[in-house]
Protein backbone atom coordinates (compact mmCIF):
# COMPACT_ATOMS: atom_id res chain seq x y z
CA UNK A 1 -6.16 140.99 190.38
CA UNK A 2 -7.16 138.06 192.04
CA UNK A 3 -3.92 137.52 194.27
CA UNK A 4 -4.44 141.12 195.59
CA UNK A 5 -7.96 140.93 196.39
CA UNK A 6 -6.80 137.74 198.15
CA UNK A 7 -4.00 139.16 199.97
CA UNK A 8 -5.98 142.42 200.80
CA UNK A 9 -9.00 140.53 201.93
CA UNK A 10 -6.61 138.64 204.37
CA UNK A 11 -4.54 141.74 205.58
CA UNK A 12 -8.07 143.80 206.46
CA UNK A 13 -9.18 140.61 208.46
CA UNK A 14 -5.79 140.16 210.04
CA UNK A 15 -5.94 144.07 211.13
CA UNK A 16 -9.29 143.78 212.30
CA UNK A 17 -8.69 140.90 214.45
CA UNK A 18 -11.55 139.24 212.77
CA UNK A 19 -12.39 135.74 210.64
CA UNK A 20 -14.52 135.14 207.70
CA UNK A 21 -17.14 133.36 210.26
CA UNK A 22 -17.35 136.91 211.69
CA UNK A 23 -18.82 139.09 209.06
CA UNK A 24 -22.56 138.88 209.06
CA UNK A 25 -22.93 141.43 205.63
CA UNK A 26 -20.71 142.28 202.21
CA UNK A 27 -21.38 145.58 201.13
CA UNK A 28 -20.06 146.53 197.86
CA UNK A 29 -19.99 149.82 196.04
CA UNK A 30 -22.45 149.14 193.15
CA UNK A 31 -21.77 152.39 190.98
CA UNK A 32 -21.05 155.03 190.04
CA UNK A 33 -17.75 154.39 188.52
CA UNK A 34 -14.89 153.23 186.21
CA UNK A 35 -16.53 149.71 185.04
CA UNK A 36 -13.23 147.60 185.14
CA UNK A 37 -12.97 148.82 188.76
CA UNK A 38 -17.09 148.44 189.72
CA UNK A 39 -16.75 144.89 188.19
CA UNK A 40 -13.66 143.48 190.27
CA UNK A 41 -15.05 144.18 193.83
CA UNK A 42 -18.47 143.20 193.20
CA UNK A 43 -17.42 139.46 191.21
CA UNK A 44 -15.51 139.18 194.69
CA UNK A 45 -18.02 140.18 196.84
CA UNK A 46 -20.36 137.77 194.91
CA UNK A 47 -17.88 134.96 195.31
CA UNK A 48 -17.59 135.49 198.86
CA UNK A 49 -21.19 135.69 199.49
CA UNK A 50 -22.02 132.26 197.67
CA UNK A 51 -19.38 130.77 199.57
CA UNK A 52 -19.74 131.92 203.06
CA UNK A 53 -23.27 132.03 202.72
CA UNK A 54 -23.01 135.66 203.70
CA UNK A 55 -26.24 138.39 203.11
CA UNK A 56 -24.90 140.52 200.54
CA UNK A 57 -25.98 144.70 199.30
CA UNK A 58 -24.70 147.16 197.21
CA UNK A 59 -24.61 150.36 198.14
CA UNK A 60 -24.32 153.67 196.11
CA UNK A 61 -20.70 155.21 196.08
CA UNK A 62 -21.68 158.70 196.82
CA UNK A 63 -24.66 157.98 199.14
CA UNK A 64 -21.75 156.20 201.13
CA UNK A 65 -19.59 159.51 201.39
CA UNK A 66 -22.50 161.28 202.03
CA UNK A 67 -23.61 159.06 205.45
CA UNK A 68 -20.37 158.54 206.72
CA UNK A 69 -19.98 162.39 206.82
CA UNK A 70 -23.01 162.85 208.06
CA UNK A 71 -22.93 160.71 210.81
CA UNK A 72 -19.27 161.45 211.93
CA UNK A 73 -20.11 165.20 211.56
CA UNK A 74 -22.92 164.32 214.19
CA UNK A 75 -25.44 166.13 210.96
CA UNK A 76 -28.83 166.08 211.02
CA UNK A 77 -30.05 167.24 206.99
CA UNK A 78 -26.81 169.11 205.58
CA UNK A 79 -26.47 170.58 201.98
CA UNK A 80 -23.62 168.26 200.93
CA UNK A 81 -21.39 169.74 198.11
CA UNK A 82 -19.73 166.12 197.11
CA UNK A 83 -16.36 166.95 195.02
CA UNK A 84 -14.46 163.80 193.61
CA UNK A 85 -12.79 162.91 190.64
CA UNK A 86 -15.49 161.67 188.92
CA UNK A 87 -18.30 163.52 190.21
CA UNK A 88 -19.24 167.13 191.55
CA UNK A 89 -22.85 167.88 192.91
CA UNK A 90 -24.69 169.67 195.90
CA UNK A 91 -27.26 167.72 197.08
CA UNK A 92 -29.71 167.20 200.07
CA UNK A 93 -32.17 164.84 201.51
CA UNK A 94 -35.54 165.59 199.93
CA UNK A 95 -39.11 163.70 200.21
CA UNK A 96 -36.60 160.33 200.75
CA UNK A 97 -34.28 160.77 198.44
CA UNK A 98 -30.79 163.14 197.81
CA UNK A 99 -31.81 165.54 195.38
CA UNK A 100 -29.21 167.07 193.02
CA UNK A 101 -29.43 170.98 193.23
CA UNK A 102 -26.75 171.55 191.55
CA UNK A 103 -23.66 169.54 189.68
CA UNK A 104 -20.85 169.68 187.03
CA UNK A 105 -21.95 169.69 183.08
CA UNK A 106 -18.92 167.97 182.12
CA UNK A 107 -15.84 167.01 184.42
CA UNK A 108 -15.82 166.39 187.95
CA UNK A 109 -13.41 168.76 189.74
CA UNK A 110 -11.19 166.02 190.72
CA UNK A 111 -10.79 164.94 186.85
CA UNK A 112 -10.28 168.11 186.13
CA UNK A 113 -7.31 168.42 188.43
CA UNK A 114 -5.92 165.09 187.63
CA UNK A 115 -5.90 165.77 183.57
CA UNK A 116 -3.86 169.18 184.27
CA UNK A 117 -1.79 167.17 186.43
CA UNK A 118 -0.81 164.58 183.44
CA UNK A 119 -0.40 167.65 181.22
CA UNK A 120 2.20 169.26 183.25
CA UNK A 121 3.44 166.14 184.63
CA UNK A 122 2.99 166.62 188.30
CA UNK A 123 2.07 163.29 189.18
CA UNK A 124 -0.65 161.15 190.55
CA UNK A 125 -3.03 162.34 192.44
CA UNK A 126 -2.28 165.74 191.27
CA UNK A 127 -5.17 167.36 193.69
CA UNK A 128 -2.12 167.76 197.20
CA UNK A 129 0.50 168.28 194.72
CA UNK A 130 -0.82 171.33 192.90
CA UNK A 131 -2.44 172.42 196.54
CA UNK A 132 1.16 172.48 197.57
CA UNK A 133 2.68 174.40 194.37
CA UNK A 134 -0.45 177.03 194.42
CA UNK A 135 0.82 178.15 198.52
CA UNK A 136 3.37 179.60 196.14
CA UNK A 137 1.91 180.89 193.96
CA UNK A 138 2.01 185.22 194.26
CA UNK A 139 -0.12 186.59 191.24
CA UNK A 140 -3.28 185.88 189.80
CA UNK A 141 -3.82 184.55 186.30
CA UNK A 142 -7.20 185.27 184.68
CA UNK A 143 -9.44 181.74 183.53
CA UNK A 144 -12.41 181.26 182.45
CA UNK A 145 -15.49 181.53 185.21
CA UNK A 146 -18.21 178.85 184.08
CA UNK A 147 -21.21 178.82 186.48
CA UNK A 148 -24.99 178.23 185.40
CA UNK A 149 -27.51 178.73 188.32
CA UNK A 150 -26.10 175.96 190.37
CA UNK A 151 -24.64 174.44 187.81
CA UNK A 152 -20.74 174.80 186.75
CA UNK A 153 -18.21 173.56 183.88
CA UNK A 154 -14.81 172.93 184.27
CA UNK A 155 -13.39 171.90 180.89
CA UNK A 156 -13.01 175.39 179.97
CA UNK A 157 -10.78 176.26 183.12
CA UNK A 158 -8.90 173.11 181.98
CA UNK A 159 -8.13 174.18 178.68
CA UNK A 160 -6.85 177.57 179.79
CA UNK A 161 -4.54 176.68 182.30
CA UNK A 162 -2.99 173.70 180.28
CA UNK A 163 -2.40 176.51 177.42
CA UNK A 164 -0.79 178.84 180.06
CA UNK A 165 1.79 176.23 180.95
CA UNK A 166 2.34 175.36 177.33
CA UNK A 167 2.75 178.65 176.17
CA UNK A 168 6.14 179.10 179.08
CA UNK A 169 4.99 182.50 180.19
CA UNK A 170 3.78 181.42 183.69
CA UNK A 171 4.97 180.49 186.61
CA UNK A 172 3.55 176.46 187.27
CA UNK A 173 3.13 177.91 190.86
CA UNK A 174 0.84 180.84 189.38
CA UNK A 175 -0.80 178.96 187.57
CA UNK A 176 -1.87 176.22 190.41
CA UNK A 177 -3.18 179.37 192.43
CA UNK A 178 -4.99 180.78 189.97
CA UNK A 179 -6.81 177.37 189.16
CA UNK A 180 -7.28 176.34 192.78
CA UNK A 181 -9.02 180.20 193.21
CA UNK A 182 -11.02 180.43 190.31
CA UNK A 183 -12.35 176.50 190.48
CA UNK A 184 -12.80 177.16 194.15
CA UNK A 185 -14.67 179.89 193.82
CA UNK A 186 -16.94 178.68 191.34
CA UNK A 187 -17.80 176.04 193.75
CA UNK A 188 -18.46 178.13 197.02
CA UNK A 189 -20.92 180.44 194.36
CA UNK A 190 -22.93 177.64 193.47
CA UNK A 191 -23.08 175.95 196.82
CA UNK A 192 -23.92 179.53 198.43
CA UNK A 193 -26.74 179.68 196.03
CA UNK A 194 -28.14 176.42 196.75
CA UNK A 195 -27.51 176.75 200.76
CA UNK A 196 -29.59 180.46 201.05
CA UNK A 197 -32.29 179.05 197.84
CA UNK A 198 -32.83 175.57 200.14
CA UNK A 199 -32.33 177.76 203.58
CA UNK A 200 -29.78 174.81 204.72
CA UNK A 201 -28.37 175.27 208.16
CA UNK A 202 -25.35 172.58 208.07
CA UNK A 203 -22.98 172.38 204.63
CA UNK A 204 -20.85 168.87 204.53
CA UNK A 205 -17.68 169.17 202.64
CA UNK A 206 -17.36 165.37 201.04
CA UNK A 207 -15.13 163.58 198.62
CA UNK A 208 -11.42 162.69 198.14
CA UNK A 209 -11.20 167.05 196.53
CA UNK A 210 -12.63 167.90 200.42
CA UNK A 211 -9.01 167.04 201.89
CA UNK A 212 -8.33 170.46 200.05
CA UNK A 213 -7.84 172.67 203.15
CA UNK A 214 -8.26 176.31 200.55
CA UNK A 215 -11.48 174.69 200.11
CA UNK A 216 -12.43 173.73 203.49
CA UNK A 217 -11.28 177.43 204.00
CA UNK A 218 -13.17 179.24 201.45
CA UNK A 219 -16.66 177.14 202.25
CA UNK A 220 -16.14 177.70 206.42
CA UNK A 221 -16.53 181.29 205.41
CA UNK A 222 -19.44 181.24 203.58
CA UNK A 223 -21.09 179.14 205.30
CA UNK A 224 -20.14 181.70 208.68
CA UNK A 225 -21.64 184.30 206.76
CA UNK A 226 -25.34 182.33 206.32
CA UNK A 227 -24.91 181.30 210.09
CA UNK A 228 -24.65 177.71 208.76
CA UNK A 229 -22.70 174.80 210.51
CA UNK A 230 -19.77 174.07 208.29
CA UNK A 231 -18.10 170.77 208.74
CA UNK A 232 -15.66 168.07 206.94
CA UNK A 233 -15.56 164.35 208.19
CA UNK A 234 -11.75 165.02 208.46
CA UNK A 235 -10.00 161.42 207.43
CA UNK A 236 -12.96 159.86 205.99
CA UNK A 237 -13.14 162.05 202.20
CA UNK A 238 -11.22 160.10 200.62
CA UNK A 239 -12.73 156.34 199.07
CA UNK A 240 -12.40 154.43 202.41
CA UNK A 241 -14.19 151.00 203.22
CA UNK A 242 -15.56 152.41 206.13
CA UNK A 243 -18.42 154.29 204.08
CA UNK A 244 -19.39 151.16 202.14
CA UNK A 245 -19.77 149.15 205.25
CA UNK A 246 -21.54 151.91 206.93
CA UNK A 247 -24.42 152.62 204.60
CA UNK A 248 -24.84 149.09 203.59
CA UNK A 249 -25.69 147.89 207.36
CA UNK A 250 -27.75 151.41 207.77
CA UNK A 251 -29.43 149.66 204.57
CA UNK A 252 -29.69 146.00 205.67
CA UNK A 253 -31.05 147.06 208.82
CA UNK A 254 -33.95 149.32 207.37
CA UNK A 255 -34.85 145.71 205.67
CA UNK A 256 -33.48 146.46 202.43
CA UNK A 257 -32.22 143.17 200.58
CA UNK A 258 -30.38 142.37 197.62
CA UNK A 259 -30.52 139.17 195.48
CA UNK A 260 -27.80 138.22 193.23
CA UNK A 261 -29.42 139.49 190.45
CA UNK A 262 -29.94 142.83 192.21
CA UNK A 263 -25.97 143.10 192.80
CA UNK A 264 -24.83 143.92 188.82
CA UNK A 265 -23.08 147.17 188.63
CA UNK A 266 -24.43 150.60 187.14
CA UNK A 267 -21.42 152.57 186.33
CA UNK A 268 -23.78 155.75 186.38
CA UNK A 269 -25.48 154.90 189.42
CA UNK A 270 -27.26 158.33 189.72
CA UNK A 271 -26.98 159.93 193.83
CA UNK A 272 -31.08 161.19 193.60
CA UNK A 273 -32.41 157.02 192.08
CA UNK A 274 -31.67 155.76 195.62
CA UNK A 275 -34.79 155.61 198.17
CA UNK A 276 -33.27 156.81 201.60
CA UNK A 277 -35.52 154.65 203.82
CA UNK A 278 -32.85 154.54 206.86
């Protein structure tokens, strides 16, 4: 681990034409997320600090995807439906903070995807290869429909479709389709909710699941239909460095600082506990 942080460290500096004497801020993402993962960047990011005697901040993961959208979607206050592997929410900026109007009760859509993936063996990520197999996909396979309010499950569309390969009596391609449709749809229901109930007039699409063009397509619809501004920070869904860097100088420069102590990593780093004072 320690050679490739080294040797990606290097390459990003060598790209960006830049030196170690250059960088005035490390920004980290502090949570949420897998702990082994959370724990690598940020005992680098500590390292480097100490030793460069560089400010350092961490920032929250999906407050990052959330800004960078924002701001490269030119967005004033958008209802931001945030779809990634481990998370799925619809959220907006309320009395300084995102507020969570609606999210999964289990998996996040992108696990979701992923775990069919493994059980059919499609690959990793499964999310572009099973948006590939369901354009040929022709008829419609019935799965279960899980919505609460604004809230929606997807462990019980999981189990289905798994079962439907398993049992040899579907085509893989109908099967993609039908889960892409019926997962899909459950999302644009909830966010519609939440967009007319909060009387939103911009929806941001965010989150490595928002590359998903049947999604993009299916939300730009529904959002025409409330005469809301529909956009997707097209290149920038996906986990990118960009978005950590972003929100943690839109941070620093508000005056927010972080100690050492401050910088430990909260693997359930909750979107609605962060103050948005920027």
């Amino acid at each position: 681990i320690s050679k490739n942080m080294k040797d990606a460290l290097y390459s990003a500096l060598s790209s960006a034409d830049l030196k170690f004497d250059d960088i005035d801020l490390i920004a980290f993402s502090q949570g949420p997320g897998l702990g082994p993962c959370l724990r690598t960047i940020a005992t680098a990011s500590r390292v480097l600090s100490l030793h460069y005697k560089i400010p350092i901040i961490g920032v929250n993961h999906c407050v990052a995807h959330i800004e960078i959208g924002r701001i490269l979607c030119k967005m004033r206050n958008p209802l931001a439906l945030y779809v990634s592997g481990g998370n799925t929410q619809i959220l907006m900026l309320k009395d300084g903070r995102y507020r969570i109007f609606g999210e999964t009760l289990d998996i996040g859509i992108g696990n979701m995807l992923d775990k069919f993936g493994r059980a059919v063996r499609l690959g990793h990520p499964a999310g572009p290869i099973i948006e590939n197999l369901a354009k040929n996909g022709k008829n419609f396979i019935e799965l279960p429909y899980v919505v609460k309010g604004t809230d929606l499950s997807f462990s019980g569309i999981l189990t289905s479709a798994i079962n439907k390969f398993k049992s040899k009596k579907y085509r893989l391609e109908d099967i993609c389709f039908s889960l892409q449709e019926t997962a899909f749809a459950m999302l644009t229901e909830v966010t519609e909710r939440a967009l007319a109930h909060l009387k939103a007039r911009e929806l941001l699409l965010t989150g490595g699941v928002g590359n998903n063009k049947r999604l993009q397509e299916m939300l730009r619809e529904m959002a025409k239909e409330h005469d809301a501004r529909f956009d997707v920070p097209e290149g920038y869904c996906s986990d990118n460095g960009v978005m950590i860097a972003f929100l943690g100088e839109l941070m620093y420069k508000s005056g927010i600082r972080h100690k050492l102590e401050d910088t430990i990593v909260k693997q359930k780093f909750r979107t609605d506990s962060v103050e948005v004072i920027w």
